[in-house]
N, C-alpha and C. Protein backbone atom coordinates (compact mmCIF):
# COMPACT_ATOMS: atom_id res chain seq x y z
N UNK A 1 8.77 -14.94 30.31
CA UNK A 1 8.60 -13.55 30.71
C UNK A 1 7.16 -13.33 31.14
N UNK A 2 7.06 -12.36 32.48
CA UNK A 2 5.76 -12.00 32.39
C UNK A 2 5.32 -10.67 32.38
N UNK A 3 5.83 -10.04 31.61
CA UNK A 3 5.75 -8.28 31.31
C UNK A 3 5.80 -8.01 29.85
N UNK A 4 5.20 -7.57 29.21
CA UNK A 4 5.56 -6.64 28.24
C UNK A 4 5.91 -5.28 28.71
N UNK A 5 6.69 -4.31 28.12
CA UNK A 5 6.89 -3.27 28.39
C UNK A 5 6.51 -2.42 27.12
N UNK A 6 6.09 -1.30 26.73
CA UNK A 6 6.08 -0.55 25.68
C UNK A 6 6.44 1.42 26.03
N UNK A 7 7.80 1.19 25.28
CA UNK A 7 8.48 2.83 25.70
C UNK A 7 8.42 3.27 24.32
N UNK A 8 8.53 4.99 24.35
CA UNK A 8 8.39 5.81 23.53
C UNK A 8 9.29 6.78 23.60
N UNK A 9 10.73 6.83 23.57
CA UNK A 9 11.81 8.08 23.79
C UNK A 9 11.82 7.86 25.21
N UNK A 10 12.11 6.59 25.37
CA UNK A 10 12.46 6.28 26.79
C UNK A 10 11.65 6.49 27.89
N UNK A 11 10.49 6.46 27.85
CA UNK A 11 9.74 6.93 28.18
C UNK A 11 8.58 5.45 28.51
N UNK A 12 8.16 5.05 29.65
CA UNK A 12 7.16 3.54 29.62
C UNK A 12 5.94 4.25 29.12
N UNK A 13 5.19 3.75 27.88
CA UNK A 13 3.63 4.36 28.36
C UNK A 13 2.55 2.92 28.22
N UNK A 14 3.17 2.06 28.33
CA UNK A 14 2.03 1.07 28.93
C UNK A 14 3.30 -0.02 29.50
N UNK A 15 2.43 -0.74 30.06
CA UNK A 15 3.31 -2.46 30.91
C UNK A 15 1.74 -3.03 30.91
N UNK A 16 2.35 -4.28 30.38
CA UNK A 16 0.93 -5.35 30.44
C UNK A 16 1.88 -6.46 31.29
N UNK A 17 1.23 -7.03 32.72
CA UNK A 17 2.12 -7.74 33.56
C UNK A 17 0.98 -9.16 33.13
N UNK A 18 1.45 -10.27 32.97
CA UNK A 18 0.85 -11.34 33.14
C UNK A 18 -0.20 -11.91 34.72
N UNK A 19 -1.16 -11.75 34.23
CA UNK A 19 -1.71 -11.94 35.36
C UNK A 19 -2.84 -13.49 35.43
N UNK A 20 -3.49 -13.77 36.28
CA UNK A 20 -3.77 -15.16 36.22
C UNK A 20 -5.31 -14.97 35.45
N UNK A 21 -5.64 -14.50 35.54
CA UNK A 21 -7.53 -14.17 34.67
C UNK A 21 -7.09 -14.64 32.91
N UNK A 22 -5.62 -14.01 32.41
CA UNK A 22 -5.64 -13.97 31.46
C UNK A 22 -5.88 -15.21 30.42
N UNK A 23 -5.32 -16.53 31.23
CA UNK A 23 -5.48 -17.38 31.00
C UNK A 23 -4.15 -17.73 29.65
N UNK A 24 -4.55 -17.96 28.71
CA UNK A 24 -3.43 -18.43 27.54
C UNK A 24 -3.28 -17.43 26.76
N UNK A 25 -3.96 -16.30 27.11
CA UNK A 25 -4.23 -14.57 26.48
C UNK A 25 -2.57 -13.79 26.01
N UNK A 26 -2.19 -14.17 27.43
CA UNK A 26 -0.76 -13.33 27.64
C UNK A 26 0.09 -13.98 26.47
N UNK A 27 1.12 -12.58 25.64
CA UNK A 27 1.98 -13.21 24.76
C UNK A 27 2.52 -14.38 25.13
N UNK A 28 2.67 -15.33 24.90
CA UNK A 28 3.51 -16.65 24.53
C UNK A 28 3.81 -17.19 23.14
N UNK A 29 3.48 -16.38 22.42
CA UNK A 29 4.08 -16.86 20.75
C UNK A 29 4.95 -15.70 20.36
N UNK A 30 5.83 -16.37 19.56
CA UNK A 30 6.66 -15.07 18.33
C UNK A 30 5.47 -13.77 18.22
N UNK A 31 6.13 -12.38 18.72
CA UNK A 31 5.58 -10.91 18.39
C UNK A 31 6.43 -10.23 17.74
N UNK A 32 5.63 -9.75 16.52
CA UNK A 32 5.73 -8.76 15.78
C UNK A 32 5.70 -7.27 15.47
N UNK A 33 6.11 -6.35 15.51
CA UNK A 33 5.50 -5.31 14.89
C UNK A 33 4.73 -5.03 13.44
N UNK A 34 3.68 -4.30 13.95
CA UNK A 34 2.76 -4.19 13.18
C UNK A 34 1.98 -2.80 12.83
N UNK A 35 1.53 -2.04 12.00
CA UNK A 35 1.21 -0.91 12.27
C UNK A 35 0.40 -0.54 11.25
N UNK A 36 -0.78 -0.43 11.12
CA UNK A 36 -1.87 0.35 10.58
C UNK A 36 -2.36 1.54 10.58
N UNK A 37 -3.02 2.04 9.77
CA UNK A 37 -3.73 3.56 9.69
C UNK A 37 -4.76 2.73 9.35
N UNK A 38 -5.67 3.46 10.05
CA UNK A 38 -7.24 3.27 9.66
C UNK A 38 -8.09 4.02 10.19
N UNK A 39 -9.98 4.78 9.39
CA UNK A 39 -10.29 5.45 9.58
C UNK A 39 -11.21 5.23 11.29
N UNK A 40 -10.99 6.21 11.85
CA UNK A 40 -11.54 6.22 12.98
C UNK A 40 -12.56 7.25 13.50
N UNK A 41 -12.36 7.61 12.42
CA UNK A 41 -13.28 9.17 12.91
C UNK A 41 -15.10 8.89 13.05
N UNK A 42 -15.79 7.81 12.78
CA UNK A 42 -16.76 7.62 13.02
C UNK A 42 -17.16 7.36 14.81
N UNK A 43 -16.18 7.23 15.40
CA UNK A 43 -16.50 6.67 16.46
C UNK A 43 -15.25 7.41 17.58
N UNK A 44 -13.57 7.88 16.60
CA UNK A 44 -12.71 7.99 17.69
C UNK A 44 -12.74 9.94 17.78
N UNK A 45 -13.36 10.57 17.22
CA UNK A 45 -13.07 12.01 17.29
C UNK A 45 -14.41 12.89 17.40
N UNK A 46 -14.66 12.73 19.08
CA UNK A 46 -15.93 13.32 19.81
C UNK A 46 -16.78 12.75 18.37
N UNK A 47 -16.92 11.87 18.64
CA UNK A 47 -18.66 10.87 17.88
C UNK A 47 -18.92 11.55 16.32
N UNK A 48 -17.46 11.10 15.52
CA UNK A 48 -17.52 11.10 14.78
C UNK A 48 -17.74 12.78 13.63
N UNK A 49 -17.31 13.56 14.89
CA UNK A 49 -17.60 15.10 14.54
C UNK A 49 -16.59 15.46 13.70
N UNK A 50 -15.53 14.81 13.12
CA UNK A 50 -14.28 15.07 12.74
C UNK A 50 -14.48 14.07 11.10
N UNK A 51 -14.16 14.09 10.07
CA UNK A 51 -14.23 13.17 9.06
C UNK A 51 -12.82 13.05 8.76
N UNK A 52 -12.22 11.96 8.18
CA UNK A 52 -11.12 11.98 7.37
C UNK A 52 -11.21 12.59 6.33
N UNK A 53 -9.97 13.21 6.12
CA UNK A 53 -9.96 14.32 4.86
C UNK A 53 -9.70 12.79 3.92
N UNK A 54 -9.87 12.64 2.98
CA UNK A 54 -9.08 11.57 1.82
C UNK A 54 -8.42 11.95 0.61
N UNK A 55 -8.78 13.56 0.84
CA UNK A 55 -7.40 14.22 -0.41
C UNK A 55 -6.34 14.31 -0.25
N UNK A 56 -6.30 14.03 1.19
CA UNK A 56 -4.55 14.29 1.54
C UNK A 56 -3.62 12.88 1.16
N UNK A 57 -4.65 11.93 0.74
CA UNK A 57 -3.97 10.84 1.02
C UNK A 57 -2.89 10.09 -0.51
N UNK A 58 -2.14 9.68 0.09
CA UNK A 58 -2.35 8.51 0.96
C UNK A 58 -1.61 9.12 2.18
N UNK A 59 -2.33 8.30 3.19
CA UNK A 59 -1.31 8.10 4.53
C UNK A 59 -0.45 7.58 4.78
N UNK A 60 0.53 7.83 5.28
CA UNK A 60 1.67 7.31 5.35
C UNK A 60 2.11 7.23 7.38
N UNK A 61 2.83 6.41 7.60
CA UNK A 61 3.25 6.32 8.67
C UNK A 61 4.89 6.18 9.23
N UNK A 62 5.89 6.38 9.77
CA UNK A 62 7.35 5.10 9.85
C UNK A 62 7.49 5.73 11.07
N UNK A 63 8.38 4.54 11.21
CA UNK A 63 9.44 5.14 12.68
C UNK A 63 10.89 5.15 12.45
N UNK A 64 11.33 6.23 13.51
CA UNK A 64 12.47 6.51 13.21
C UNK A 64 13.12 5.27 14.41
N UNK A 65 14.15 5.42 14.35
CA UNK A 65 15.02 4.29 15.54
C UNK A 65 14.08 3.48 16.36
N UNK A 66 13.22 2.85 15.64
CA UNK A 66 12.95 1.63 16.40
C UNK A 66 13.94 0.53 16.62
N UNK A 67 13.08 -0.29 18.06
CA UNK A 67 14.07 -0.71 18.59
C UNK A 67 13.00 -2.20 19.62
N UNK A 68 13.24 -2.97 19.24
CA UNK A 68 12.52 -4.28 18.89
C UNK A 68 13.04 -4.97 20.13
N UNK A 69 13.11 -5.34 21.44
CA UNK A 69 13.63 -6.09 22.19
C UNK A 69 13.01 -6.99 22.55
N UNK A 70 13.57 -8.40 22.78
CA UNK A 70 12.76 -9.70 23.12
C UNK A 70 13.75 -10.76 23.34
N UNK A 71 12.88 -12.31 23.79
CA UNK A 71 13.57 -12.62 23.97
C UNK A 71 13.81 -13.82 22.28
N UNK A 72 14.57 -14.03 21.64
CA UNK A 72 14.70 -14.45 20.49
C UNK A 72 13.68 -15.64 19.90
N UNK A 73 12.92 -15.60 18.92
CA UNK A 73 12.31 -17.19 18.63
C UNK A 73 12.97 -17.95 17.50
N UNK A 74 12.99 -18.90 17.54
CA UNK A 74 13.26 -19.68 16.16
C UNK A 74 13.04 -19.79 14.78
N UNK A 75 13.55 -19.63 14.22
CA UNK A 75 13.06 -19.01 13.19
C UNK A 75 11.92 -19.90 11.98
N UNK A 76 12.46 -21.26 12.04
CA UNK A 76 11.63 -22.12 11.69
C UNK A 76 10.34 -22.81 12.37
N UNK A 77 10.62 -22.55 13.91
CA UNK A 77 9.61 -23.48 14.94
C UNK A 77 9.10 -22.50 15.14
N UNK A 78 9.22 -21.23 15.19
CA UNK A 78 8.65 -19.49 15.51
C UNK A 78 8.15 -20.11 17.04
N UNK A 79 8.64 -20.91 17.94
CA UNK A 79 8.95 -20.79 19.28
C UNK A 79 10.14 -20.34 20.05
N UNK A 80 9.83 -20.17 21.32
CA UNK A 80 11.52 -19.53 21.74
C UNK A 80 12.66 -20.84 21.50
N UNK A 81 13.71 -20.39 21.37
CA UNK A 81 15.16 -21.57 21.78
C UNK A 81 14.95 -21.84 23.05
N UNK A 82 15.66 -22.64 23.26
CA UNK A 82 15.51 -23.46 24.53
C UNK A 82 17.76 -23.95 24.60
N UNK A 83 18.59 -23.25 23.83
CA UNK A 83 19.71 -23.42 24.01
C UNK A 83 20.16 -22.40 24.60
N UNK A 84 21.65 -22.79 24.82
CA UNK A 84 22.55 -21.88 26.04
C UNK A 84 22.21 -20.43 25.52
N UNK A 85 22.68 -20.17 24.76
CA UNK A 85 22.02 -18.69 23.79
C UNK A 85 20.95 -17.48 24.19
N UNK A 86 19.68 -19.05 24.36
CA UNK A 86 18.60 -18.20 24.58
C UNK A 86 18.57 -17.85 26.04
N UNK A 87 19.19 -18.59 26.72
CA UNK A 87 19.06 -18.26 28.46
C UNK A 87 20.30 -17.25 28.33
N UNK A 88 21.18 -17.03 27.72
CA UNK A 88 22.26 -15.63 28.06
C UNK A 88 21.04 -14.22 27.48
N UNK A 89 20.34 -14.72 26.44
CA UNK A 89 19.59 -13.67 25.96
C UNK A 89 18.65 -13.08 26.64
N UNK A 90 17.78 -13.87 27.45
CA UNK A 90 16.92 -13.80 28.63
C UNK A 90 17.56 -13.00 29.29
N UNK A 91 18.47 -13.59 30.23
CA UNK A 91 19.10 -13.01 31.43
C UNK A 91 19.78 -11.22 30.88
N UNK A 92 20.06 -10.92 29.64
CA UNK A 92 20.46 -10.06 29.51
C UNK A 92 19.17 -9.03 29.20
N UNK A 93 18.14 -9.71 28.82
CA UNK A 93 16.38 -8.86 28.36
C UNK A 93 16.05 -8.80 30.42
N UNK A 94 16.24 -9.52 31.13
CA UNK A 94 15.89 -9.35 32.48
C UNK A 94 16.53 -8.43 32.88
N UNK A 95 17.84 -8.49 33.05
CA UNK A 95 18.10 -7.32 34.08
C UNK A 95 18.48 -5.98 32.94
N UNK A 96 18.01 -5.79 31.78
CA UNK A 96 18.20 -4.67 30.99
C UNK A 96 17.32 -3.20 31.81
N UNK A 97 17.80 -2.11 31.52
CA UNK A 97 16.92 -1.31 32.43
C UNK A 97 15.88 -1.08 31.87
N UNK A 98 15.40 -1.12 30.97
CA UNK A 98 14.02 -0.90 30.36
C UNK A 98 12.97 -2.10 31.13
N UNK A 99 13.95 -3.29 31.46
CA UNK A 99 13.12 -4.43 31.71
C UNK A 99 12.39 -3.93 33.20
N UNK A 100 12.16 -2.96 34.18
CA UNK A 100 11.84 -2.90 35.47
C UNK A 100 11.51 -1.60 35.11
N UNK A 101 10.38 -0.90 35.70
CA UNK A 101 9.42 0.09 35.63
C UNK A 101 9.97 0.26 37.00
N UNK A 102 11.22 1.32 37.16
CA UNK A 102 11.20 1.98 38.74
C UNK A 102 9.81 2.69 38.82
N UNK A 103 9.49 3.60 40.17
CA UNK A 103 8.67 4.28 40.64
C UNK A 103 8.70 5.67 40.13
N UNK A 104 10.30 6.10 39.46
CA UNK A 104 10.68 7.40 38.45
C UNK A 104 9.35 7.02 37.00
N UNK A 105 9.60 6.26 36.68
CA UNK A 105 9.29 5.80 35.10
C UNK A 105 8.12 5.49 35.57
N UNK A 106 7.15 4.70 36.25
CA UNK A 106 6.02 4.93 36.56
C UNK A 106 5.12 5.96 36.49
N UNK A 107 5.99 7.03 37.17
CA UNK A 107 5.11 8.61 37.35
C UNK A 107 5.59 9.14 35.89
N UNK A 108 6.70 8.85 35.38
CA UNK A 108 6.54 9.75 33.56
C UNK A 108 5.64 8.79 32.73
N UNK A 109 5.27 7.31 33.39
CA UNK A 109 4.66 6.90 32.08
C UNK A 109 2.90 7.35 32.74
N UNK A 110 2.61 7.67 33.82
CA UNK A 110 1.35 8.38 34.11
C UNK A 110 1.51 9.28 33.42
N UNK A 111 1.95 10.29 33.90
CA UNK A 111 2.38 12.05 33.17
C UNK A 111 2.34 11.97 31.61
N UNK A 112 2.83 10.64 31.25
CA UNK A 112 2.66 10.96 29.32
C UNK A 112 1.05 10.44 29.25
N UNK A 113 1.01 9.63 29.32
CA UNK A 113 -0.32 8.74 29.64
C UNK A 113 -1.66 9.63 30.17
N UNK A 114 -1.17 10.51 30.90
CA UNK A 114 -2.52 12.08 31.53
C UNK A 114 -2.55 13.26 30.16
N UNK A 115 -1.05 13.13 29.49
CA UNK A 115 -1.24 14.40 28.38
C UNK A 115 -1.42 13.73 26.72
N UNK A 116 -0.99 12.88 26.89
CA UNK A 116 -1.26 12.03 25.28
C UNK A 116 -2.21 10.73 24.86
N UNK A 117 -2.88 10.19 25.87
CA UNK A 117 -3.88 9.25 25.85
C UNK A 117 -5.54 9.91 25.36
N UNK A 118 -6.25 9.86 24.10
CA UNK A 118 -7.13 10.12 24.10
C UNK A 118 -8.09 8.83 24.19
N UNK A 119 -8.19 7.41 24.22
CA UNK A 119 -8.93 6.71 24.51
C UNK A 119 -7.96 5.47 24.60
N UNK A 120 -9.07 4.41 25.69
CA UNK A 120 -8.49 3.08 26.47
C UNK A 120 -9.37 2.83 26.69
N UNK A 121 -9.25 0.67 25.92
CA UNK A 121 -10.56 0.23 26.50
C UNK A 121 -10.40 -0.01 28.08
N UNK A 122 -9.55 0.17 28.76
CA UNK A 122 -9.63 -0.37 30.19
C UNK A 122 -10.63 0.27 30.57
N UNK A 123 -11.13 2.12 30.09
CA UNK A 123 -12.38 2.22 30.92
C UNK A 123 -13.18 2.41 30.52
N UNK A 124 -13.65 2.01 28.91
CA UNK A 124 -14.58 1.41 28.25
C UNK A 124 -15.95 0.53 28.28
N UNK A 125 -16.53 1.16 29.42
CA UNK A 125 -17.84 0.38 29.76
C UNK A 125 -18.73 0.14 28.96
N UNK A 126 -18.67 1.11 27.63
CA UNK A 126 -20.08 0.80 26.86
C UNK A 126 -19.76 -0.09 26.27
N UNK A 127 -18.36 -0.40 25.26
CA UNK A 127 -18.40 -1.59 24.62
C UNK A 127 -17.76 -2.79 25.36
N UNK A 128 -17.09 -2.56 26.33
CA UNK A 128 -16.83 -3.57 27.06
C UNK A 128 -17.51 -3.69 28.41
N UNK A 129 -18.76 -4.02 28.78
CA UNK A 129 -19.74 -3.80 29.65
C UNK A 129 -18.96 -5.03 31.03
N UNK A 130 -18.33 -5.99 30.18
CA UNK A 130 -17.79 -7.02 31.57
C UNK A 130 -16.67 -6.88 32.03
N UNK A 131 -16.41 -5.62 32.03
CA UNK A 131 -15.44 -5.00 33.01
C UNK A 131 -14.42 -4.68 32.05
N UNK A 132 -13.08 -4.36 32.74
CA UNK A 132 -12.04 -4.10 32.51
C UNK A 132 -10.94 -5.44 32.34
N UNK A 133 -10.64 -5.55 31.24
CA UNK A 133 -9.54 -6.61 30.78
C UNK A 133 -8.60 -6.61 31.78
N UNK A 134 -8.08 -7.85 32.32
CA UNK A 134 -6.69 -8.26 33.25
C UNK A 134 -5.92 -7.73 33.01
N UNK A 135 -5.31 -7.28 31.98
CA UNK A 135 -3.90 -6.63 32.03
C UNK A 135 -4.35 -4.69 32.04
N UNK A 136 -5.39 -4.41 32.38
CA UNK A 136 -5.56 -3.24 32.72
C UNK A 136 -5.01 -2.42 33.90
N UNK A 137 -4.33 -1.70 33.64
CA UNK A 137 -3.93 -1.14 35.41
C UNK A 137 -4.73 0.01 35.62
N UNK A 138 -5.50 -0.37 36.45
CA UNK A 138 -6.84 0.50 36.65
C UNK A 138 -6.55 1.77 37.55
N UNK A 139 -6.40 2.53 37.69
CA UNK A 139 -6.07 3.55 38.51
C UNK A 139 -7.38 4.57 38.69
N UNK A 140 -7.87 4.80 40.08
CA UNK A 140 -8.80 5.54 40.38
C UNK A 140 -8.67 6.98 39.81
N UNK A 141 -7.57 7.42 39.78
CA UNK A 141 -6.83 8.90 39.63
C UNK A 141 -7.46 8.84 38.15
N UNK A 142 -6.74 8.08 37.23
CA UNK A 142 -6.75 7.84 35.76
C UNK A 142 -8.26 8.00 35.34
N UNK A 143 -8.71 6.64 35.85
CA UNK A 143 -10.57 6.59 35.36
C UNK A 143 -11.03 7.82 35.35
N UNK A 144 -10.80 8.19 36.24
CA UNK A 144 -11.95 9.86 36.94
C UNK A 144 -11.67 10.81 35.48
N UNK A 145 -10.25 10.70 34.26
CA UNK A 145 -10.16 11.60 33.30
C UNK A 145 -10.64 10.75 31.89
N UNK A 146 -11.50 9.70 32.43
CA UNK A 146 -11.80 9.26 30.78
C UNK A 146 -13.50 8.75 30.91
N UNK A 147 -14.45 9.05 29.97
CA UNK A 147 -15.63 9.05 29.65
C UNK A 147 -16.10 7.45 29.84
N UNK A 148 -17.23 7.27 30.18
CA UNK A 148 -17.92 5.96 30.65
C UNK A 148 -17.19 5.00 28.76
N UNK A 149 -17.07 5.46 28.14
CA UNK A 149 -17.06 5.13 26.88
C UNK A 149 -15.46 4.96 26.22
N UNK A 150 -14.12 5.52 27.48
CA UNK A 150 -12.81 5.61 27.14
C UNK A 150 -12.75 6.40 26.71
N UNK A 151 -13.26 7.46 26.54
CA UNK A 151 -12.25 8.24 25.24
C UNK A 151 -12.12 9.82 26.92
N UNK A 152 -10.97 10.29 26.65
CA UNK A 152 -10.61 11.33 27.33
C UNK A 152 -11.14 12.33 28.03
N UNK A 153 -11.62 12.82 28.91
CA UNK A 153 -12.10 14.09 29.00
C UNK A 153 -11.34 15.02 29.17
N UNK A 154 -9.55 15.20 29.06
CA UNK A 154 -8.59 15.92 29.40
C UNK A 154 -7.81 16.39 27.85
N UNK A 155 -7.61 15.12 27.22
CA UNK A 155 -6.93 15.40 26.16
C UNK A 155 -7.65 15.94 24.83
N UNK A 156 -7.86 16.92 24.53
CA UNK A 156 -8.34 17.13 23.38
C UNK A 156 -7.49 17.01 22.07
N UNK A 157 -8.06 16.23 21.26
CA UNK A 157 -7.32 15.82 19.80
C UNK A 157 -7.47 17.05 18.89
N UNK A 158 -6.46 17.91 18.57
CA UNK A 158 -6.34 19.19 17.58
C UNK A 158 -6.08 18.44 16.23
N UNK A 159 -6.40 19.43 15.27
CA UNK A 159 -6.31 19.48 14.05
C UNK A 159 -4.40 19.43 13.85
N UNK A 160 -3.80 19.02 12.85
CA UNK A 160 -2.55 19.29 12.62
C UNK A 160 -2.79 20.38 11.56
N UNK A 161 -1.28 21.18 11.14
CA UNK A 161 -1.47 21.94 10.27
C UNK A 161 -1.32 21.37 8.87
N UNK A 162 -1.36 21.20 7.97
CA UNK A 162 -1.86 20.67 6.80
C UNK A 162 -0.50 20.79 6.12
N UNK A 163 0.39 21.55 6.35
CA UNK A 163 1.59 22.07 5.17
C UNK A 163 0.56 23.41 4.62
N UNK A 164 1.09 23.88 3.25
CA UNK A 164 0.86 25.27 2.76
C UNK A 164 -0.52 25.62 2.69
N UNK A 165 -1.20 26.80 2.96
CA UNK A 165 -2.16 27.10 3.07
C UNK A 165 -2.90 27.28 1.67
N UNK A 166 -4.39 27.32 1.53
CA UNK A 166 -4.50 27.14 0.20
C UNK A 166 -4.84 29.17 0.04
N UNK A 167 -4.55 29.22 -0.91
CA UNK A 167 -5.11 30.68 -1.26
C UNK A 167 -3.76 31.66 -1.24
N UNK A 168 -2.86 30.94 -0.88
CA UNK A 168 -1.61 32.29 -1.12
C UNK A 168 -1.57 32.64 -2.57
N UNK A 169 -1.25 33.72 -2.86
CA UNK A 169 -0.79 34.21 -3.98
C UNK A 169 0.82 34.16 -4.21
N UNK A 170 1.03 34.17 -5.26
CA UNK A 170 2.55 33.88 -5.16
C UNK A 170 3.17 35.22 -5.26
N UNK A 171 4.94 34.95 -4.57
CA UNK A 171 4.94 36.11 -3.98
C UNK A 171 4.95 36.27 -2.39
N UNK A 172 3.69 36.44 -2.30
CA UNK A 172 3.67 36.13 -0.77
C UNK A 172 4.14 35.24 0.28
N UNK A 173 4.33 35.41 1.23
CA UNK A 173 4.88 34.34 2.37
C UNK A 173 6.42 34.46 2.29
N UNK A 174 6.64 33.06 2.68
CA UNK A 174 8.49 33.22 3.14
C UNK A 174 9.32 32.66 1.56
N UNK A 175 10.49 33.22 1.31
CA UNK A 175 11.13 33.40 0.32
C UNK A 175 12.45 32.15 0.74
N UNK A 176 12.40 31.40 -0.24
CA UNK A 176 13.46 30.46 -0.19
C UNK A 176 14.98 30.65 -0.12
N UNK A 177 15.88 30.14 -0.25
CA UNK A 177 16.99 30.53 0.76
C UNK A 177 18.26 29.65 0.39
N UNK A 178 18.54 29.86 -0.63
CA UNK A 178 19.67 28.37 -1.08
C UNK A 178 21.31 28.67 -0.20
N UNK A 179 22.10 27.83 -0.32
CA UNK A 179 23.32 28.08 -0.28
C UNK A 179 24.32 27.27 -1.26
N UNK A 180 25.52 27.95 -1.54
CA UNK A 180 26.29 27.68 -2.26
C UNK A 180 27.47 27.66 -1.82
């Protein structure tokens, strides 16, 4: 394969295409999902203007209907098969529709990508000063909305609401509601 694809409610918001710079870079081993929380606020929320609260914690993360597509590895050699199997599996990950980024899905994975992207090293000059990584799809349009440094000049990152406010008195607010 030479694509990754990554969708969100059907939705593409990145494609990393194999390209020749990358060298032995591009996936070719067994991939995983993986998923971390970690603090970022020193560096990811306008320069550190934002702190992690740590009373709220712990953090927690999941997904709902994930959905893992590939083409199968072995489970002991954690390389791909190389039997009849794995070529029906291929051929069915190739022409799957997720597998081809029409020119529709292109412009929604811009459009999500213009309202929900607050930073990308693709245009990351300060810490990545030797350019932009190969599998970057550099778009003139795109660059022009993100800071010499990646991080957004369009999307601003809001506060969430916390759950219950502190200071109600009880009594007050909305009244619970059973059924029987």
């Amino acid at each position: 394969m030479n694509l990754c694809s990554f969708y969100v409610d059907d939705t593409p918001i990145r494609e990393v295409i194999r390209h020749p710079d990358m060298g032995g870079d591009f996936p070719a081993k067994p991939m995983a999902v993986y998923a971390t929380i970690w603090d970022g606020s020193a560096w990811a929320t306008d320069g550190g203007k934002y702190k992690v609260n740590y009373k709220y914690a712990p953090f927690a993360s999941d997904f709902s209907e994930l959905a893992v597509v590939g083409s199968r590895a072995d489970p002991v050699l954690r390389v791909p098969r190389r039997d009849g199997a794995a070529h029906q599996d291929l051929l069915a990950l190739m022409t799957a529709d997720y597998a081809v980024v029409t020119p529709r899905k292109r412009a929604a994975m811009r459009a999500f990508r213009a309202r929900q992207m607050t930073y990308t090293v693709c245009y990351d000059a300060v810490r990545y000063a030797d350019g932009p990584f190969p599998e970057c799809d550099n778009s003139d349009e795109e660059r022009e909305s993100f800071s010499a440094w990646g991080e957004s000049k369009t999307v601003v990152m809001r506060p969430r609401a916390r759950g219950r406010r502190r200071g109600r008195k009880a009594g007050r607010g909305r009244a619970g509601v059973s059924s029987s």
